[in-house]
Protein backbone atom coordinates (compact mmCIF):
# COMPACT_ATOMS: atom_id res chain seq x y z
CA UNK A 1 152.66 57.86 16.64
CA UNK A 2 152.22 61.00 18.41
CA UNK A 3 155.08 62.41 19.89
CA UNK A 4 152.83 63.44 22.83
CA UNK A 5 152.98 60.09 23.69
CA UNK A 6 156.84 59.99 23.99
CA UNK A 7 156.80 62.90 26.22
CA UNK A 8 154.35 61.00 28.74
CA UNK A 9 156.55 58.03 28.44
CA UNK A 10 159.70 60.41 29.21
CA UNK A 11 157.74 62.03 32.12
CA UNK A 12 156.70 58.78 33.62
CA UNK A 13 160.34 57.41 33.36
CA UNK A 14 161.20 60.48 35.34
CA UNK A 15 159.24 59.97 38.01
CA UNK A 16 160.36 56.26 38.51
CA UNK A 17 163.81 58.09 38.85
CA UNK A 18 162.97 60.77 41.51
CA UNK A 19 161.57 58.08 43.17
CA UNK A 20 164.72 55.40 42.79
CA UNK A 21 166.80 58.87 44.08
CA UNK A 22 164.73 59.13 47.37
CA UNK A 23 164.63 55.26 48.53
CA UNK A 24 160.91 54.49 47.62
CA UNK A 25 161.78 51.49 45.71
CA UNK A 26 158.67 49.78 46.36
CA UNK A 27 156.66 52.95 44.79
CA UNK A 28 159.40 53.14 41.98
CA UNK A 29 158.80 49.49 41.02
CA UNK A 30 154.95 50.15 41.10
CA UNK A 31 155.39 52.79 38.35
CA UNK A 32 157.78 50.91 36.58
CA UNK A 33 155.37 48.24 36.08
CA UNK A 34 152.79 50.97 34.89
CA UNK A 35 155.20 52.39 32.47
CA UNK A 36 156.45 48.94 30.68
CA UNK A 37 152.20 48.25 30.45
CA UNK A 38 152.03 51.34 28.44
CA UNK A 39 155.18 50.86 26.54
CA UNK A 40 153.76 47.47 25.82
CA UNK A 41 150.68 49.40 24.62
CA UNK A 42 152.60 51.49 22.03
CA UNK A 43 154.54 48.75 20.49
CA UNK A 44 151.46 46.93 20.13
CA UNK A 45 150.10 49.97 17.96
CA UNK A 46 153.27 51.27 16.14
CA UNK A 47 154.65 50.13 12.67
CA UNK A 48 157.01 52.91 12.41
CA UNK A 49 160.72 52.04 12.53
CA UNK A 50 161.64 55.71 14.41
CA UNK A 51 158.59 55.10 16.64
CA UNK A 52 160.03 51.13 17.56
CA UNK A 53 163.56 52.25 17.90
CA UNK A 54 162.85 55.00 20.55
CA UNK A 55 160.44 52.07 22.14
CA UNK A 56 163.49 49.92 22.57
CA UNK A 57 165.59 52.28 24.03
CA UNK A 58 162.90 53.29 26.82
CA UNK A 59 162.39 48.88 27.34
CA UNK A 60 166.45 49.28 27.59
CA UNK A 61 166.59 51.78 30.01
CA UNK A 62 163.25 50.36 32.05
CA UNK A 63 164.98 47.09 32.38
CA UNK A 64 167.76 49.09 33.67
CA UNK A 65 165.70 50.92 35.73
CA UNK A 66 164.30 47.39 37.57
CA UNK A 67 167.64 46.33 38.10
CA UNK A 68 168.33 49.39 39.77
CA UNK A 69 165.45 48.90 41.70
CA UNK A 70 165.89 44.97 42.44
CA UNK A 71 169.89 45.48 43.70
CA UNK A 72 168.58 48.23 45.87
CA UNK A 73 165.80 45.57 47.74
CA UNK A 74 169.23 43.74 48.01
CA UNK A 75 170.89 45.68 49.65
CA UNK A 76 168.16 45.52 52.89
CA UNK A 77 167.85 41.96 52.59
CA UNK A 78 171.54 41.33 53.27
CA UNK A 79 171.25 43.47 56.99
């Protein structure tokens, strides 16, 4: 797999950060959604066991990332 495709991945997961970091949760789980379609993609296509370890750890930290996401809706819905 190319490793150009890594470096989308990490610049998407980036931007579902930033926007986690400035409240637009609704935006944040938008992308997120976005990003695990495309991970999805790449494990569909890779047979390489480097290439499907660094695909778990980014479906680790995006289901992270949507728990972040979910306790922050919380949060509003408790006011």
């Amino acid at each position: 797999m190319e490793k150009n495709k890594f470096s989308t991945l990490k610049n998407e997961v980036q931007e579902i950060i930033d926007l986690i970091a400035s409240n637009q949760n609704k935006e944040a789980n938008n992308k997120l959604l976005e990003v695990s379609d495309l991970l999805d993609e790449l494990l569909d296509f890779s047979d390489d066991d480097e290439d499907l370890m660094e695909i778990s750890h980014y479906q680790v930290l995006l289901n992270q990332l949507h728990q972040k996401i979910n306790a922050a809706g919380e949060e509003y819905t408790d006011i």
